[in-house]
C-alpha atoms as a PDB file:
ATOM      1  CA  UNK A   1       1.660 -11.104 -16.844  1.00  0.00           C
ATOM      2  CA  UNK A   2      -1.481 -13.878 -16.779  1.00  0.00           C
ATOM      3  CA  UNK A   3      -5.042 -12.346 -15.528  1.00  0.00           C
ATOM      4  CA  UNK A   4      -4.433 -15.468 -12.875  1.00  0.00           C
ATOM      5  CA  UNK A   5      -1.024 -13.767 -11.343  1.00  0.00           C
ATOM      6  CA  UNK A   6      -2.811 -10.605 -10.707  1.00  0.00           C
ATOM      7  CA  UNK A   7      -5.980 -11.908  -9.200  1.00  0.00           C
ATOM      8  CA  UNK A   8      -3.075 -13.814  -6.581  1.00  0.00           C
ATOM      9  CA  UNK A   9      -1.331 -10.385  -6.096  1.00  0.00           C
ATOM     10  CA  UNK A  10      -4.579  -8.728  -5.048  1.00  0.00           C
ATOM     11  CA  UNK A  11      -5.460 -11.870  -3.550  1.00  0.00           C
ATOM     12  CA  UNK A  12      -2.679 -11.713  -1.282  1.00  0.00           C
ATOM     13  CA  UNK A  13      -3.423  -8.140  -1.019  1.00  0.00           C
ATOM     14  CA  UNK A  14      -7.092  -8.923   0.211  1.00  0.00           C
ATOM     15  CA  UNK A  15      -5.931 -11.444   3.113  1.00  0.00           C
ATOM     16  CA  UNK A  16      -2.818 -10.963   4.156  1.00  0.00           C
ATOM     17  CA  UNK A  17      -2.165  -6.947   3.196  1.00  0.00           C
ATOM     18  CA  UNK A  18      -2.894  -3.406   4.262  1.00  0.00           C
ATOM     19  CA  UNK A  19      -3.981  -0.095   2.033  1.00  0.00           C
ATOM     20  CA  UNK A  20      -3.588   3.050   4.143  1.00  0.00           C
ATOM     21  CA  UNK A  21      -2.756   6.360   3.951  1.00  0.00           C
ATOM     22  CA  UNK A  22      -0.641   7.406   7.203  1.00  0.00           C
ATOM     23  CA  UNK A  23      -1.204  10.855   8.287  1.00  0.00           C
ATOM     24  CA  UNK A  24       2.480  12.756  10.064  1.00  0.00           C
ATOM     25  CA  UNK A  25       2.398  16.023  11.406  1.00  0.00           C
ATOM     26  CA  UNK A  26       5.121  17.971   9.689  1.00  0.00           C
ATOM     27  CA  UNK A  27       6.221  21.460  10.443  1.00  0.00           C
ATOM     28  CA  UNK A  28       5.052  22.452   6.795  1.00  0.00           C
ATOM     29  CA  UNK A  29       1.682  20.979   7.824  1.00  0.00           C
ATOM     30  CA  UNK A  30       0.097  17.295   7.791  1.00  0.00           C
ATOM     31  CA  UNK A  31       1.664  14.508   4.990  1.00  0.00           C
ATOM     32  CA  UNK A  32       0.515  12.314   3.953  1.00  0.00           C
ATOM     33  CA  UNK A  33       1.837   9.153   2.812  1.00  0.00           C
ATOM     34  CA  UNK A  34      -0.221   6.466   0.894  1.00  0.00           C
ATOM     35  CA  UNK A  35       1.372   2.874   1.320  1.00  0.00           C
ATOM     36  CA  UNK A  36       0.923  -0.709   1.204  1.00  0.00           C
ATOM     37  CA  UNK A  37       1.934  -3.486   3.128  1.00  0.00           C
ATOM     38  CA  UNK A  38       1.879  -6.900   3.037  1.00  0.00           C
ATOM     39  CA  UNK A  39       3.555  -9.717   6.021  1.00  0.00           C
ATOM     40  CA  UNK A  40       3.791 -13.390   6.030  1.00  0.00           C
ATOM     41  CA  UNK A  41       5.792 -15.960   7.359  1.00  0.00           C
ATOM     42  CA  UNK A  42       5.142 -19.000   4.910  1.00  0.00           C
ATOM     43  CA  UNK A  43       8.483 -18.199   2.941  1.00  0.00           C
ATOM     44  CA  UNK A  44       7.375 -19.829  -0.453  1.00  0.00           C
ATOM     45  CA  UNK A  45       4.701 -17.891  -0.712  1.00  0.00           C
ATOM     46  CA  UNK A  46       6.774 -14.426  -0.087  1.00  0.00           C
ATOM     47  CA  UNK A  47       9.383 -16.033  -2.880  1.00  0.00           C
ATOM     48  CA  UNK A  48       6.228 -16.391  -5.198  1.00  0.00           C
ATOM     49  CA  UNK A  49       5.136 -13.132  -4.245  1.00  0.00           C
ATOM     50  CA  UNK A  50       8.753 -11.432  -4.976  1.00  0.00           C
ATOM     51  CA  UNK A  51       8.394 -13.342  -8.126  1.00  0.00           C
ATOM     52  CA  UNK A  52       5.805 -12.105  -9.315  1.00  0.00           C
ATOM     53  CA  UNK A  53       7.103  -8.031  -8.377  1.00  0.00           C
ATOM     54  CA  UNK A  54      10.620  -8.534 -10.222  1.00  0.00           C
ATOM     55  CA  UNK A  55       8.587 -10.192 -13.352  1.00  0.00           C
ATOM     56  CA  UNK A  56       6.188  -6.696 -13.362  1.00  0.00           C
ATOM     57  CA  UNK A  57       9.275  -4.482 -12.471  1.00  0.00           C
ATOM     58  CA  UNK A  58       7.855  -3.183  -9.523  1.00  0.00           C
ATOM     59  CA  UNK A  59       9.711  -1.796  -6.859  1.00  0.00           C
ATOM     60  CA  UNK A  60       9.136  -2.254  -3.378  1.00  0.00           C
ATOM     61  CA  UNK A  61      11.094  -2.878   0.186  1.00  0.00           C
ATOM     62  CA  UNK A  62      11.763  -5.943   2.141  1.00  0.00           C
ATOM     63  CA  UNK A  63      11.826  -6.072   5.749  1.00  0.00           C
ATOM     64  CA  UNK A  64      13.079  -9.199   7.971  1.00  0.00           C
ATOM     65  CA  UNK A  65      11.554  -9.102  11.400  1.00  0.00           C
ATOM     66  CA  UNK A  66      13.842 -12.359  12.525  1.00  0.00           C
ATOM     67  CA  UNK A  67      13.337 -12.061  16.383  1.00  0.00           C
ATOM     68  CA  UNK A  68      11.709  -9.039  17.576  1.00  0.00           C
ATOM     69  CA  UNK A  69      11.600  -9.111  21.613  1.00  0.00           C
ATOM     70  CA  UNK A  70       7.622  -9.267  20.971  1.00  0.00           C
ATOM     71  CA  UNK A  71       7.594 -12.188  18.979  1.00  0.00           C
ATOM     72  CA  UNK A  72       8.168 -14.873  21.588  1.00  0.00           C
ATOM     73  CA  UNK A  73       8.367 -18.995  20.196  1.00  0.00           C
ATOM     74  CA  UNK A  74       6.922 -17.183  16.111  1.00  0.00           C
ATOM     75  CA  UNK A  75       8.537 -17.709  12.952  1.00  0.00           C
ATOM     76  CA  UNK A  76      10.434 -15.059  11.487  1.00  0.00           C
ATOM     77  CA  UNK A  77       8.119 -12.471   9.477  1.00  0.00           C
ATOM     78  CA  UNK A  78       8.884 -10.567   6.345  1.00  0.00           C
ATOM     79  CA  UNK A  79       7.305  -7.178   5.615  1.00  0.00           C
ATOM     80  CA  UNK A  80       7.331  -6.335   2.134  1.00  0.00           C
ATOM     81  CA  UNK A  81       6.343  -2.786   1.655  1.00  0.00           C
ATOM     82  CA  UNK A  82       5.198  -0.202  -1.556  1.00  0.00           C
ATOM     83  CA  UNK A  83       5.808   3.286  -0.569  1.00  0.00           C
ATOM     84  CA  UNK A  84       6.108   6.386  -2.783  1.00  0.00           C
ATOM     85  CA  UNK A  85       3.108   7.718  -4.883  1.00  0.00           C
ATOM     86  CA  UNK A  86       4.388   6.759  -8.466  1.00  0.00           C
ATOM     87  CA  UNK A  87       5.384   3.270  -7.430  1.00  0.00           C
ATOM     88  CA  UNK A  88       2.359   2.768  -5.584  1.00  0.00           C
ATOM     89  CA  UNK A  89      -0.020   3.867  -8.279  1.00  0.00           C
ATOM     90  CA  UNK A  90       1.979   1.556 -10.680  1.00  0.00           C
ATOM     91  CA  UNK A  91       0.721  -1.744  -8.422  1.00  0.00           C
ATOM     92  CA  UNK A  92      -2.432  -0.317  -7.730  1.00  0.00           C
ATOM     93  CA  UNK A  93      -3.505   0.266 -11.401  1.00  0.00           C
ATOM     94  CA  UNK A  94      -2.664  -3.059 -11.736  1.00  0.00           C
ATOM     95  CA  UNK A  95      -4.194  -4.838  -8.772  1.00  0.00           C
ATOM     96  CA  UNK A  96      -7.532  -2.568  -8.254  1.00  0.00           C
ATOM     97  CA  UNK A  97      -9.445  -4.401 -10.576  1.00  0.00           C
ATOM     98  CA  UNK A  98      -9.007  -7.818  -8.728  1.00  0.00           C
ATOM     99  CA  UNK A  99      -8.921  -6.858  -5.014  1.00  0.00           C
ATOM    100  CA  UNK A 100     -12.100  -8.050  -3.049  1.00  0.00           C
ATOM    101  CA  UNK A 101     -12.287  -7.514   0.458  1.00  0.00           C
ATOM    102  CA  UNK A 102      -9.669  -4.155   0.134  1.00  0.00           C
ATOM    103  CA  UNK A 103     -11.247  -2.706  -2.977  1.00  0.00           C
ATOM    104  CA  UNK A 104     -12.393   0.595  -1.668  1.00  0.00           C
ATOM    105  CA  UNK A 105      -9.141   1.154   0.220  1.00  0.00           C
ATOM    106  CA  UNK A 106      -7.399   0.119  -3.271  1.00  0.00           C
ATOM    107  CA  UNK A 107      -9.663   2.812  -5.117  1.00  0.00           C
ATOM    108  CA  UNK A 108     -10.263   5.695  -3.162  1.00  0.00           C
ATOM    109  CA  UNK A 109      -5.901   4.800  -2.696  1.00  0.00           C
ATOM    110  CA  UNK A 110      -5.513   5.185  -6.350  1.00  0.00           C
ATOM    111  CA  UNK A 111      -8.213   8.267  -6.463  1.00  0.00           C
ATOM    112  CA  UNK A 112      -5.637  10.054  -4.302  1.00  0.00           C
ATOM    113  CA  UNK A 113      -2.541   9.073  -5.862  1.00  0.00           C
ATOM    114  CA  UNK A 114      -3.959  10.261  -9.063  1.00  0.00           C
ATOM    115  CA  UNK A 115      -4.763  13.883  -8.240  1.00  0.00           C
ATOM    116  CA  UNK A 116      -1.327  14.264  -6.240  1.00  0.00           C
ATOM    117  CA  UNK A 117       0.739  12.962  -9.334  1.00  0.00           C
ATOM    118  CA  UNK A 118      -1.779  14.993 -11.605  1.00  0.00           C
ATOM    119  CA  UNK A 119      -1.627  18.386  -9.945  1.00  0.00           C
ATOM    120  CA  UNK A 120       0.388  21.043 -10.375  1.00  0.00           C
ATOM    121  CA  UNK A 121       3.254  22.063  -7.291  1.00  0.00           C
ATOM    122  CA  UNK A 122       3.808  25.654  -5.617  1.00  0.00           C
ATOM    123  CA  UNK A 123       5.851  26.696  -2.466  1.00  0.00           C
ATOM    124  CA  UNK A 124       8.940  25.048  -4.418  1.00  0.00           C
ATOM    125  CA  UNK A 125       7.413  21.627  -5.201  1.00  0.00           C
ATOM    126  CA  UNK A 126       5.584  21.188  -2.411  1.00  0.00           C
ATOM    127  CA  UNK A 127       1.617  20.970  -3.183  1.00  0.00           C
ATOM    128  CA  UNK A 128      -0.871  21.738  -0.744  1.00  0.00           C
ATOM    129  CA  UNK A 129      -3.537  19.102  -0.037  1.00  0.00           C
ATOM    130  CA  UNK A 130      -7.007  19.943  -1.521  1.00  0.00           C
ATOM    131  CA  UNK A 131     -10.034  19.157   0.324  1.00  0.00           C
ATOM    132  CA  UNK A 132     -10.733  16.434  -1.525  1.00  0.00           C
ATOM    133  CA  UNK A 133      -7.346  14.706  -0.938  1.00  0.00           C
ATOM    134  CA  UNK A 134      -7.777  14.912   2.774  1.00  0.00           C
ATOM    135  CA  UNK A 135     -11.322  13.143   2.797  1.00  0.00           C
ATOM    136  CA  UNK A 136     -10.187  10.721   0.390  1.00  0.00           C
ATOM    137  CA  UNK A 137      -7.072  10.004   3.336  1.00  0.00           C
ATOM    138  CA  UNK A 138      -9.899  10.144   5.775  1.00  0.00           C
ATOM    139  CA  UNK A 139     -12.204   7.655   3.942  1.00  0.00           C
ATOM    140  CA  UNK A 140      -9.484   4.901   3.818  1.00  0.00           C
ATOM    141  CA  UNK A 141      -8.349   5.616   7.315  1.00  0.00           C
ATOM    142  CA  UNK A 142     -12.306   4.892   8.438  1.00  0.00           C
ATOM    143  CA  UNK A 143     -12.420   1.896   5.936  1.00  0.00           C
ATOM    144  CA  UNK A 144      -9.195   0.573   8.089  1.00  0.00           C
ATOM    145  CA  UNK A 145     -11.025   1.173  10.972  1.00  0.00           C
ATOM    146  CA  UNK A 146     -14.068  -0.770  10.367  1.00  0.00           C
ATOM    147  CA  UNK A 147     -12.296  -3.766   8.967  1.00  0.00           C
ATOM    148  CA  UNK A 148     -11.417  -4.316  12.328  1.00  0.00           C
ATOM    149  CA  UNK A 149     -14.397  -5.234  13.724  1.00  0.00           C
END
C-alpha cells in the first residue's frame, strides 16, 4: 500500500468520518465500544474507498441508507463502519500517522484499544475497565464534543 493511499484513507477519515468510543449501560456494568464510521453519498468515492479496505484486508461493514423517512428529496447514503477492537486497531495503526483534523480521537482511540487487547481477562473473559481506559473513553467523547462547535 503507497504512503499516498493512506494519507486518502485518513483523509477521508478527517472530513467525512467519526472516531468515538460509545458508552452502553450493561447489566455487568458500562461497555464500551470503540468504533469508526465513515458516510458519503458520492458512490465513486465509497468504491475507491472499499478499494482501498479489500487491497489492506481490512474488515469492516456496509450499510445502505436508500430512503430513510428522514431523508426527504437526498441521495442514498452508505455507512461504512469498523467495529471490534482488533479490527479497529488494525486501521488505526495504519491511519494514525496521517489523520489531521481527528488525530487525537485516532490516538487516544488506539491508546485504548491497546491496553484492552494487551491486558489480561478475569470474571470468565470479561476485563474490568481501568481508570485509565475510562478517561481515555471520556477524552474522545469531549474531543467529539468540541468538534462540534
Amino acid at each position: 500500500m503507497k504512503q499516498e493511499d493512506l494519507a486518502w484513507f485518513a483523509g477521508f477519515i478527517d472530513g467525512e468520518g467519526t472516531i468515538s468510543i460509545n458508552q452502553h449501560d450493561k447489566k455487568r456494568g458500562p461497555f464500551l465500544q470503540p468504533r469508526m464510521t465513515v458516510s458519503n453519498t458520492h458512490i465513486p468515492t465509497l468504491r475507491h474507498f472499499e478499494k482501498l479496505l479489500e487491497e489492506l484486508n481490512l474488515a469492516f461493514y456496509v450499510d445502505w441508507k436508500t430512503n430513510p423517512s428522514n431523508f426527504g428529496e437526498r441521495k442514498p447514503l452508505w455507512r461504512i463502519s469498523f467495529v471490534g477492537f482488533k479490527r479497529l486497531f488494525q486501521v488505526l495503526k495504519l491511519i494514525v500517522p496521517y489523520l489531521v483534523t481527528k488525530k487525537g480521537q485516532g490516538e487516544l482511540t488506539f491508546q485504548f484499544l491497546q491496553s484492552r487487547l494487551n491486558g489480561a481477562t478475569d470474571n470468565g473473559g470479561y476485563k474490568s475497565y481501568t481508570g485509565e481506559e475510562i478517561k481515555l473513553a471520556q477524552q474522545v467523547r469531549e474531543l467529539n464534543k468540541k468538534s462540534h462547535h
